[in-house]
C-alpha atoms as a PDB file:
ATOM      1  CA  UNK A   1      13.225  10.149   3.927  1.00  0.00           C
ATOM      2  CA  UNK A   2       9.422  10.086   4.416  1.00  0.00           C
ATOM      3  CA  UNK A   3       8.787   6.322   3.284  1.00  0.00           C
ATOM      4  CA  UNK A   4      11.500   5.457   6.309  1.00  0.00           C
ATOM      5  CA  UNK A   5       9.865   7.127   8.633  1.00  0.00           C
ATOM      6  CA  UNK A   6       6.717   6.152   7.592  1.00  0.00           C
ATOM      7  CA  UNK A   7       7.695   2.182   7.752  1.00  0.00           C
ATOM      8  CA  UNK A   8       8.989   2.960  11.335  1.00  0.00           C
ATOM      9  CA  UNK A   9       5.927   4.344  12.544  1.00  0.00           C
ATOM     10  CA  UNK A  10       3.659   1.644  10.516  1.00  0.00           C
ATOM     11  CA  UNK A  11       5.731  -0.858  12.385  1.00  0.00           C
ATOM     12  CA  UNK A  12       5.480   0.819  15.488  1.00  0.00           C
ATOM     13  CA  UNK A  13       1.395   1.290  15.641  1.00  0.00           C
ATOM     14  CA  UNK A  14       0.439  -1.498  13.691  1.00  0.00           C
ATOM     15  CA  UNK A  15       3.012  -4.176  15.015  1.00  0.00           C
ATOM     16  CA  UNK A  16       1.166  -7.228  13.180  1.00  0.00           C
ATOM     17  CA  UNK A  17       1.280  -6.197   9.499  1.00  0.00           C
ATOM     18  CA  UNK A  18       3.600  -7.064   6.670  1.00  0.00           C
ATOM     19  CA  UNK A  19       5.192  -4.044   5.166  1.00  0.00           C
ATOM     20  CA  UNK A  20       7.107  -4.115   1.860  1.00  0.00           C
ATOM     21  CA  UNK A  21       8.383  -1.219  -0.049  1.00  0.00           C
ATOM     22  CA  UNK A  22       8.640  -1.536  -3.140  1.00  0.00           C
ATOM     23  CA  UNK A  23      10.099   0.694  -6.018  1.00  0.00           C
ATOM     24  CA  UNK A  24       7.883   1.653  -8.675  1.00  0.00           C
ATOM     25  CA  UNK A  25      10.383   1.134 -11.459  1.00  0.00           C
ATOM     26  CA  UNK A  26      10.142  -2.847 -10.275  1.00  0.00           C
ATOM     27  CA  UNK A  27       7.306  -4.078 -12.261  1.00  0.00           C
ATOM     28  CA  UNK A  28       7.836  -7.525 -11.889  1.00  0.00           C
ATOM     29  CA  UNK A  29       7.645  -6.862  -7.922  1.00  0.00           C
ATOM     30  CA  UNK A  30       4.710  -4.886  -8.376  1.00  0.00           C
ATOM     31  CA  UNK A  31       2.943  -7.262 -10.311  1.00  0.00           C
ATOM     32  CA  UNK A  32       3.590 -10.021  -8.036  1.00  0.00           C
ATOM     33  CA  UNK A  33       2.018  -7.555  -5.261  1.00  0.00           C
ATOM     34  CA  UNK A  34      -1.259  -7.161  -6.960  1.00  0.00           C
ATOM     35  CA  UNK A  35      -1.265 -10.723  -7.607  1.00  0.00           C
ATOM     36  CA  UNK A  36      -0.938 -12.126  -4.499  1.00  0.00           C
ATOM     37  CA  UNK A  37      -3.855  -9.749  -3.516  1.00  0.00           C
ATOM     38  CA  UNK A  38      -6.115 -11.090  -5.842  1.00  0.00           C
ATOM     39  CA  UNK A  39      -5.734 -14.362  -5.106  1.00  0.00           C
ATOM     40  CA  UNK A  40      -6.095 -13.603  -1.416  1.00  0.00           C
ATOM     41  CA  UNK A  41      -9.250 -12.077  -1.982  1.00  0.00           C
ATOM     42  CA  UNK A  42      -8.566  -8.650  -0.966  1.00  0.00           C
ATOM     43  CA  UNK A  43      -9.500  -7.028  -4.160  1.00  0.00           C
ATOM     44  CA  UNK A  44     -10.508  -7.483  -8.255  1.00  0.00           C
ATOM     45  CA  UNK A  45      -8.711  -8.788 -10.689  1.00  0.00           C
ATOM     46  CA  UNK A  46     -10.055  -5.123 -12.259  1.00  0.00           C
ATOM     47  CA  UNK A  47      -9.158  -2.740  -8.934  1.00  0.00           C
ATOM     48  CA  UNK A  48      -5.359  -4.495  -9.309  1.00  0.00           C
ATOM     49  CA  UNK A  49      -4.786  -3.855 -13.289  1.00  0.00           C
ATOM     50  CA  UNK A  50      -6.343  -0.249 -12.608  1.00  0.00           C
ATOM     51  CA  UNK A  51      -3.526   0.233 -10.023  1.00  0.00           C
ATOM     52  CA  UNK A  52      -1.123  -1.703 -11.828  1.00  0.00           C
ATOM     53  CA  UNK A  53      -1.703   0.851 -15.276  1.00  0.00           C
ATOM     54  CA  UNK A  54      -2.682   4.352 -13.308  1.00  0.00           C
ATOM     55  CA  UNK A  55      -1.598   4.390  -9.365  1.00  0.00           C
ATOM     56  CA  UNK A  56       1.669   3.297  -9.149  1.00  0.00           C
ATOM     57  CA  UNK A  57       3.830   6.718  -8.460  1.00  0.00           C
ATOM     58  CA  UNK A  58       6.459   6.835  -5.760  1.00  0.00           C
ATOM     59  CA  UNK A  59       5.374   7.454  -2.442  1.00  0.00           C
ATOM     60  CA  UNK A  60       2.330   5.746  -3.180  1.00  0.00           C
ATOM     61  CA  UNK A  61       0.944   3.819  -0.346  1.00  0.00           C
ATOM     62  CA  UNK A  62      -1.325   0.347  -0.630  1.00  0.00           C
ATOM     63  CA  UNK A  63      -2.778  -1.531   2.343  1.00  0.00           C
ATOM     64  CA  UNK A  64      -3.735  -5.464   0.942  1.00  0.00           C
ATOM     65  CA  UNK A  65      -4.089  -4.024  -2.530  1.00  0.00           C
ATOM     66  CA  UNK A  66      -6.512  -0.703  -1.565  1.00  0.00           C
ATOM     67  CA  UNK A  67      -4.588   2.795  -2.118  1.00  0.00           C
ATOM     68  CA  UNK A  68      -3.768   4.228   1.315  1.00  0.00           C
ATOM     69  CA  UNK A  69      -2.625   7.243   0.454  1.00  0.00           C
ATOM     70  CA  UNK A  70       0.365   9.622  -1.404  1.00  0.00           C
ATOM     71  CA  UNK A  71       3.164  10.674   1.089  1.00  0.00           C
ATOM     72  CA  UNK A  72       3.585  13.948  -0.925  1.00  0.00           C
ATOM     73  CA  UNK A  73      -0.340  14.767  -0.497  1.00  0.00           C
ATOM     74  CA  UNK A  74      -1.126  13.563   2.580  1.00  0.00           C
ATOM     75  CA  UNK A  75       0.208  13.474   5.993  1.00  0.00           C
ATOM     76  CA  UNK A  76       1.258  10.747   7.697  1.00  0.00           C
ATOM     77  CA  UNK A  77      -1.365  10.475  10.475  1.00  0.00           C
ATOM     78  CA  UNK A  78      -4.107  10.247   7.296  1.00  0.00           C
ATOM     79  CA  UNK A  79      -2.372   7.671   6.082  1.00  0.00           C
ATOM     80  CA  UNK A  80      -2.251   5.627   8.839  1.00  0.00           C
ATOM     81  CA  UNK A  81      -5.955   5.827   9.382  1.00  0.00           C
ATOM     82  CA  UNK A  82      -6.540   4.809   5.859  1.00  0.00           C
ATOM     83  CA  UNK A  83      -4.194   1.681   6.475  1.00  0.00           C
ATOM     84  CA  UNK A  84      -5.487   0.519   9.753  1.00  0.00           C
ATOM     85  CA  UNK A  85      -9.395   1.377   8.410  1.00  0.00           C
ATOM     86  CA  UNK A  86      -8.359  -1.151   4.968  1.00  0.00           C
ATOM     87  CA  UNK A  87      -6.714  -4.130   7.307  1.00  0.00           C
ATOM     88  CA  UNK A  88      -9.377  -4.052  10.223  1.00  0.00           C
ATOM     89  CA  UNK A  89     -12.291  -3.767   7.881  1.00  0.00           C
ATOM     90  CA  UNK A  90     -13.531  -0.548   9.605  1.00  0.00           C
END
């Protein structure tokens, strides 16, 4: 399963950050997601609906909010660079 393996090696390389998978069937969970990003400042109110109505696909992965990547387009070492460039700021 690529999303297990990809948690593993998240967890592995970036020890410090809060991972939660989420199925994109579970709209309430998804919702609450984008919410609490909001209100932490890590993106619009606007960048969160967008996501909310057009990004949300399985194997979709967000770093505080910000698309990271798609497991079935990208490889894994992309998406880690996109995650650790959205949480560092860099």
């Amino acid at each position: 399963m690529k999303v297990g393996r990809l948690y593993n090696t998240i967890e592995e390389k970036i020890p410090d950050v809060d991972i939660q998978l989420v199925d994109p069937r579970n709209h309430l969970t998804i919702i609450h997601y984008f919410w609490k990003q909001v209100k932490n400042n890590h993106i619009p109110i606007r960048l969160a609906l967008k996501h909310m109505l057009a990004s949300i696909k399985e194997g979709n992965v967000f770093a505080d909010g910000h698309l990271a990547g798609e497991l079935g387009k990208m490889d894994q070492d992309a998406i880690l660079s996109n995650i650790y460039q959205i949480i560092t700021g860099r």
